[in-house]
C-alpha atoms as a PDB file:
ATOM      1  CA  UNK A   1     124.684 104.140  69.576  1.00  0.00           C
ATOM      2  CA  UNK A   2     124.068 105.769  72.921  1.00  0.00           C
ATOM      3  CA  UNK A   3     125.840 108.846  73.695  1.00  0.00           C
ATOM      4  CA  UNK A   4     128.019 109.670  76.979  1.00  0.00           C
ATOM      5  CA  UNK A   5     125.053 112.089  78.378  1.00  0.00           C
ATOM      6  CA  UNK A   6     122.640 109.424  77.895  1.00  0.00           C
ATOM      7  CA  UNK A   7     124.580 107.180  79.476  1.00  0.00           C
ATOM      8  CA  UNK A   8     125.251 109.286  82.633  1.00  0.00           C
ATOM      9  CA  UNK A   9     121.669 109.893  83.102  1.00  0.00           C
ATOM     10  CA  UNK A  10     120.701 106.247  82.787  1.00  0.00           C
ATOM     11  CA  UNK A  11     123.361 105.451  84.951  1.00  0.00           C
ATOM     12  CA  UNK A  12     122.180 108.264  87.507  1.00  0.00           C
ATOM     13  CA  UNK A  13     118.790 107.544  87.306  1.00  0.00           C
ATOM     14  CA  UNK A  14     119.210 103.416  87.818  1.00  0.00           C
ATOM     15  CA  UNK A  15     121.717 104.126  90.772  1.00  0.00           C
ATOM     16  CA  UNK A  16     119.610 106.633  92.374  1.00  0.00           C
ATOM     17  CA  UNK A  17     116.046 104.409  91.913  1.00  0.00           C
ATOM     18  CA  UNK A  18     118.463 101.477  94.037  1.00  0.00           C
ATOM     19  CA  UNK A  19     119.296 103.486  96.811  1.00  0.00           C
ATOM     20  CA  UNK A  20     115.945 104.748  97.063  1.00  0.00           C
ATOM     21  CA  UNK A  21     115.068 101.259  97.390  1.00  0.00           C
ATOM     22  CA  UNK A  22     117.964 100.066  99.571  1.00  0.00           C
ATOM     23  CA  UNK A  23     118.393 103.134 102.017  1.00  0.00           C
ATOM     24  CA  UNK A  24     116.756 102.402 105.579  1.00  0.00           C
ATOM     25  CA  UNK A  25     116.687 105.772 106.553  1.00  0.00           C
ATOM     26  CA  UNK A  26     113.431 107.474 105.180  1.00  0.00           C
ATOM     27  CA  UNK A  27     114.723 110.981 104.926  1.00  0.00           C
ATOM     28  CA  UNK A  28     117.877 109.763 103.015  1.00  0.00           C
ATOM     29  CA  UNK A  29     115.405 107.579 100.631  1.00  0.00           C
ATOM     30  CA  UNK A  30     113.380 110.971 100.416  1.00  0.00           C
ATOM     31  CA  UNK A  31     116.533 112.998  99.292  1.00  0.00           C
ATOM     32  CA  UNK A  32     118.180 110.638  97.048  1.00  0.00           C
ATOM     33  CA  UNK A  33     114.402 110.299  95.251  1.00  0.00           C
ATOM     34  CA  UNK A  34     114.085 113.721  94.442  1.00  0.00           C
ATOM     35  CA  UNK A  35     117.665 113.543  92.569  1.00  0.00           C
ATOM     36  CA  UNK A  36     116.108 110.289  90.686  1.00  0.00           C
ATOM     37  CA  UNK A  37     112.946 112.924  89.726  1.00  0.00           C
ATOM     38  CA  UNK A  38     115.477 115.144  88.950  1.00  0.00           C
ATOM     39  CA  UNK A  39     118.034 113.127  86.793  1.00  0.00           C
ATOM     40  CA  UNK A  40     114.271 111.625  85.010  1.00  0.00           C
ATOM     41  CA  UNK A  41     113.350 115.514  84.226  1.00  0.00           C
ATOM     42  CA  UNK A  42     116.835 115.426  82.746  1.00  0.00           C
ATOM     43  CA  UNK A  43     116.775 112.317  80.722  1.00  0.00           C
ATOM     44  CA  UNK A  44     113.406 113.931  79.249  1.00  0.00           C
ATOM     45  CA  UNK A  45     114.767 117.210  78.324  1.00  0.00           C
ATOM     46  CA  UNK A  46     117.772 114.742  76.765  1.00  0.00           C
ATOM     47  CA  UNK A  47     114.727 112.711  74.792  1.00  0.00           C
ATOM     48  CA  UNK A  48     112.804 116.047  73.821  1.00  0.00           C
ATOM     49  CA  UNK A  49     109.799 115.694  76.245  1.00  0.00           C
ATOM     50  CA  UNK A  50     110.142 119.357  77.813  1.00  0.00           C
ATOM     51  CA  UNK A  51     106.347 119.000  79.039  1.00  0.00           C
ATOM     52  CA  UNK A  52     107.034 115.234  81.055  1.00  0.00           C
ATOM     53  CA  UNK A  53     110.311 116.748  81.938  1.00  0.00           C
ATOM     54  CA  UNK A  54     108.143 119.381  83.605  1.00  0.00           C
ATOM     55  CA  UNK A  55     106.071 117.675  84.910  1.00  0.00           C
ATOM     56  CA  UNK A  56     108.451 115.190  86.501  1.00  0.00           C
ATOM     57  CA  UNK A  57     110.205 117.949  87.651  1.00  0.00           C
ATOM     58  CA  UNK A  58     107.151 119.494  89.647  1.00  0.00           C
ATOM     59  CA  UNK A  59     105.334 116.664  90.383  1.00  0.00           C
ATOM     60  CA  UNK A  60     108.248 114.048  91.262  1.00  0.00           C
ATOM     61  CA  UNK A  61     110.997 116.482  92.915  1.00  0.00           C
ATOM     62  CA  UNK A  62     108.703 118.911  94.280  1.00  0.00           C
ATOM     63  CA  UNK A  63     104.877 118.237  95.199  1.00  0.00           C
ATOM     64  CA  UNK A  64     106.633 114.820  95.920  1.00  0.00           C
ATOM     65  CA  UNK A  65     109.046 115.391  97.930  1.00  0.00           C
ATOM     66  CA  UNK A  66     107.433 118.226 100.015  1.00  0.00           C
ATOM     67  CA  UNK A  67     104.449 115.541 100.965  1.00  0.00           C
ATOM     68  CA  UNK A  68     107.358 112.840 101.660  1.00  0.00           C
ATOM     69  CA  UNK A  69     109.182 115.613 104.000  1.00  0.00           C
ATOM     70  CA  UNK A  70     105.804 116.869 105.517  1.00  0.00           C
ATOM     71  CA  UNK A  71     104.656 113.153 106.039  1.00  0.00           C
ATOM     72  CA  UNK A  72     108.206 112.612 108.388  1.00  0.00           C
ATOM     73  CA  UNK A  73     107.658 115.985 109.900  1.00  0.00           C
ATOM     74  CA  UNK A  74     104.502 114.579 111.058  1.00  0.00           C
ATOM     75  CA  UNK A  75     105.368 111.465 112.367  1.00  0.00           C
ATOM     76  CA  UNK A  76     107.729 109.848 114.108  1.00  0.00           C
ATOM     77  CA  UNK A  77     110.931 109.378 112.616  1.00  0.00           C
ATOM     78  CA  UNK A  78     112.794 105.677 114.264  1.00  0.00           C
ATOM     79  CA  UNK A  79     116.004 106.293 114.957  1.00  0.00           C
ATOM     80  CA  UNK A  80     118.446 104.038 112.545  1.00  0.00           C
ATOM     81  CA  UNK A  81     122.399 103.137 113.015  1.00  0.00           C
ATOM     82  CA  UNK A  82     122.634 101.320 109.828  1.00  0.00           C
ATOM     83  CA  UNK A  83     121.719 102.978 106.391  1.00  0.00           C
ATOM     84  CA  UNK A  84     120.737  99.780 104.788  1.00  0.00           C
ATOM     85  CA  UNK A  85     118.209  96.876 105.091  1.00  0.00           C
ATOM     86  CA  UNK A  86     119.106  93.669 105.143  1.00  0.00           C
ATOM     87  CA  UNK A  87     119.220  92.951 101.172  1.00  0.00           C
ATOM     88  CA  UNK A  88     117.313  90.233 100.078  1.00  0.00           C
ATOM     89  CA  UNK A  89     119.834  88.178  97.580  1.00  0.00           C
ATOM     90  CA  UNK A  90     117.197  86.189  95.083  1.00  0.00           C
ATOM     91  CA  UNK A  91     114.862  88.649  94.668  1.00  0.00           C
ATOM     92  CA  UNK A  92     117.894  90.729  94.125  1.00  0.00           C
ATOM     93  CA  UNK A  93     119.147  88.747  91.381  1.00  0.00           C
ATOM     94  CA  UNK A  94     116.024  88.047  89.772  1.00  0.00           C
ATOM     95  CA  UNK A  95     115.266  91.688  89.887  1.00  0.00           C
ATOM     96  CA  UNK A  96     119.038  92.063  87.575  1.00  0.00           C
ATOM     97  CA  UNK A  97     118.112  89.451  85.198  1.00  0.00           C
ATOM     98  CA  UNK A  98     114.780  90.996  84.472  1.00  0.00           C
ATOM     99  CA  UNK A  99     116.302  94.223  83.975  1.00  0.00           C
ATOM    100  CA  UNK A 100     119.060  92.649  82.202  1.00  0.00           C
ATOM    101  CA  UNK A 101     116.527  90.552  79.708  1.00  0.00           C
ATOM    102  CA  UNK A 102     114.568  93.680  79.459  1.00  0.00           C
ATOM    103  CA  UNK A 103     117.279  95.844  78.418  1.00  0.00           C
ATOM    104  CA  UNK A 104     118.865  93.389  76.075  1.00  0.00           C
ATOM    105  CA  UNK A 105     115.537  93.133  74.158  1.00  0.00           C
ATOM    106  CA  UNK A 106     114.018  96.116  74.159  1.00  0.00           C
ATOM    107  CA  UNK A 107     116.412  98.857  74.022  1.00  0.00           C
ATOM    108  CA  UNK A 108     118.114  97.709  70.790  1.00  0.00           C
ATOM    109  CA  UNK A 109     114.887  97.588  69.389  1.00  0.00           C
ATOM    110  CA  UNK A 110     113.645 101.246  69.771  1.00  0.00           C
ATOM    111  CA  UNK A 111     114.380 103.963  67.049  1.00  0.00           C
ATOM    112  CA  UNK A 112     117.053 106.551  67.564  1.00  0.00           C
ATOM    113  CA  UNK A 113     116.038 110.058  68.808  1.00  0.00           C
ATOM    114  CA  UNK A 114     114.372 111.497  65.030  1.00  0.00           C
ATOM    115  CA  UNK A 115     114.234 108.459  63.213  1.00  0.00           C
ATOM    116  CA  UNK A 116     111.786 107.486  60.480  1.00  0.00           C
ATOM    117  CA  UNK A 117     111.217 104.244  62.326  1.00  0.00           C
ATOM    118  CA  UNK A 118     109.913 106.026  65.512  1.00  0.00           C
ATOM    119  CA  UNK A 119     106.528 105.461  66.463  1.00  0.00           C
ATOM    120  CA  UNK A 120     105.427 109.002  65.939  1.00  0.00           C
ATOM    121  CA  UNK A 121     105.543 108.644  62.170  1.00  0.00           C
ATOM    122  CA  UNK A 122     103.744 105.265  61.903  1.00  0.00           C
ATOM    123  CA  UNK A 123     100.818 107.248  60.719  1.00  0.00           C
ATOM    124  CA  UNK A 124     102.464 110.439  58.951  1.00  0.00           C
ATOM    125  CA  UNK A 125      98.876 112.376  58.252  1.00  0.00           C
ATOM    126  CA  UNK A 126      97.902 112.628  61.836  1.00  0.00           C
ATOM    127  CA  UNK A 127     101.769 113.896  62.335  1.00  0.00           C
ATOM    128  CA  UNK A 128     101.848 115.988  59.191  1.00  0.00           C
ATOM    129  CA  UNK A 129      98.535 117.433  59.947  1.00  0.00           C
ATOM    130  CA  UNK A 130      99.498 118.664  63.644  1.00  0.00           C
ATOM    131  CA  UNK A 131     102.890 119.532  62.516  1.00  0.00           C
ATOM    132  CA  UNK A 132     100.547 121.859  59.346  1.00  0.00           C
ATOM    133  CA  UNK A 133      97.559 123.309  61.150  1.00  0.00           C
ATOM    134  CA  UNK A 134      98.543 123.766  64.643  1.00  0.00           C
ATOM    135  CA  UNK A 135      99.452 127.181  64.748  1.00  0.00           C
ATOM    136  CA  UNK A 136      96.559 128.036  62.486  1.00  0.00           C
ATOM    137  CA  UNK A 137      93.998 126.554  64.591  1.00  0.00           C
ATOM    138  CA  UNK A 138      95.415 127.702  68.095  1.00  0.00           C
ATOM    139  CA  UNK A 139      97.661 130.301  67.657  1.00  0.00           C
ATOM    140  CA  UNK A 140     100.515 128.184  69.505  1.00  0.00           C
ATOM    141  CA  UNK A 141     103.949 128.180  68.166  1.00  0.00           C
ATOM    142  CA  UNK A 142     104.864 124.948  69.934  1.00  0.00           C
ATOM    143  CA  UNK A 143     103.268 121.758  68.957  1.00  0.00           C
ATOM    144  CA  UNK A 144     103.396 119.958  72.025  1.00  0.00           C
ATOM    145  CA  UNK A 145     102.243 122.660  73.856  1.00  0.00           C
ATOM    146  CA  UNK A 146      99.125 123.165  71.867  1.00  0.00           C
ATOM    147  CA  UNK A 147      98.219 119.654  71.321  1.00  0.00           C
ATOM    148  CA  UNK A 148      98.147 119.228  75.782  1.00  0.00           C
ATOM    149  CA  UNK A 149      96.579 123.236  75.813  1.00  0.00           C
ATOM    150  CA  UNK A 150      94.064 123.028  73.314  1.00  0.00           C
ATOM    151  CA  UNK A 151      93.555 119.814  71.763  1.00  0.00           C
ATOM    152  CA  UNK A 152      93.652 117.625  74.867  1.00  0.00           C
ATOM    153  CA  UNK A 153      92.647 120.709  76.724  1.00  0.00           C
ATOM    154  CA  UNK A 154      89.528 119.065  79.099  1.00  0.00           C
ATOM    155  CA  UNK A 155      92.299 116.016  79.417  1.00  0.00           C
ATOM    156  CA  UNK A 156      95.126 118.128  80.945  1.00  0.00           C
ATOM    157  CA  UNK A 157      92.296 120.286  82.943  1.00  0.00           C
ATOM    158  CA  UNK A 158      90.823 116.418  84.430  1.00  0.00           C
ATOM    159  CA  UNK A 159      94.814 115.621  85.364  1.00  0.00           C
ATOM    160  CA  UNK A 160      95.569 119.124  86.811  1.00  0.00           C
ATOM    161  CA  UNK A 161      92.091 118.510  88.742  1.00  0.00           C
ATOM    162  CA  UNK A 162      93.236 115.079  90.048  1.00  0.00           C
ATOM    163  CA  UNK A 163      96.474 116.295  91.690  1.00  0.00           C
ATOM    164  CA  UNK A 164      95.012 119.430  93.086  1.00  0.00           C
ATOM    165  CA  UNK A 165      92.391 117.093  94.910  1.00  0.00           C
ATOM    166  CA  UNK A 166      95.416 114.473  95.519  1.00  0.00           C
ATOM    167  CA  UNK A 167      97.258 117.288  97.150  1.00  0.00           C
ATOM    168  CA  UNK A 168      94.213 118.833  99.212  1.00  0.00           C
ATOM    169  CA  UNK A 169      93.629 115.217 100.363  1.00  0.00           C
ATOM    170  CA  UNK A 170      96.989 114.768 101.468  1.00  0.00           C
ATOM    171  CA  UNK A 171      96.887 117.983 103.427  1.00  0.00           C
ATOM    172  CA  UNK A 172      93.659 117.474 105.086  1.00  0.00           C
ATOM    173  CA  UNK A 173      95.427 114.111 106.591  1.00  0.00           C
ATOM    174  CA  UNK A 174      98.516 115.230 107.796  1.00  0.00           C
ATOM    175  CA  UNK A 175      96.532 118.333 109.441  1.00  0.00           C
ATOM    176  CA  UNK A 176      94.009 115.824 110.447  1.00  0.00           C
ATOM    177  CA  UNK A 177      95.131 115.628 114.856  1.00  0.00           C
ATOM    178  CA  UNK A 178      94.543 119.117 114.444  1.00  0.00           C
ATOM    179  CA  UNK A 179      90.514 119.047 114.067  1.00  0.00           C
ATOM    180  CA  UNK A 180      90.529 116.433 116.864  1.00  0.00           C
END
């Protein structure tokens, strides 16, 4: 059964995703964007996923949204009297009923926060073994934290390397009628 917080959040996060969609206005879709990266770090820290809460949290509200704000700041900004596009009824609707379909199936069908059934325990020895040896073999208290640190250590150090050149890519654009 889902709980009044995780309803809230879902409800937050799916009302937030269609105005980002719907708003005309850039800067408003850039504002109301960062809440949805916001209210998606909170429905992780709800699920127990502190690290992709973080992440979301740096990558989706901040780095995000700073690039999204320089990006206006750099161009020109049309001015707008109406706050929404025209909305396109069918796709609309056939956007619902997908989500609708989608929810109806596959929601009911995932394990409850803890549960047996969950995915993580579908092979128990890999679990029981990280769960066992992890603070032996790294010296990390937290599981999670040790498997990204140390475990997937080169894999974390690739992604960190991927944004950092994402975000000196970005900046070498917008700074870009400056060299010429």
């Amino acid at each position: 059964m889902i709980g009044l917080v995780e309803a809230t959040l879902v409800a937050f996060v799916l009302l937030t995703a269609l105005a980002t969609a719907l708003f005309r206005d850039v800067l408003s879709a850039i504002i109301v964007f960062a809440a949805y990266s916001l209210g998606m770090a909170l429905l992780y820290t709800y699920l127990l996923a502190p690290d992709v809460a973080l992440t979301e949290a740096a990558i989706g509200a901040g780095v995000t949204t700073i690039l999204l704000l320089l990006t206006i700041a750099k161009t020109v900004r049309p001015s707008t009297d109406a706050l929404f596009e025209r909305i396109d009824v069918p796709a609309l609707v056939a956007v619902g009923v997908f989500a609708l379909v989608l929810g109806t199936l596959a929601i009911p069908g995932m394990p409850a926060i803890g549960s047996e059934q969950a995915p993580v325990w579908s092979n128990p020895d890999v679990t029981q073994y990280y769960l066992e040896n992890t603070y032996k073999e790294t010296g990390v208290t937290n599981t999670v934290a040790a498997v990204l640190a140390a475990y997937r250590g080169f894999d974390t150090f690739g992604e960190a390397v991927v944004v950092f050149g994402a975000a000196v890519a970005v900046l070498v654009v917008l700074h870009r009628e400056e060299f010429t």
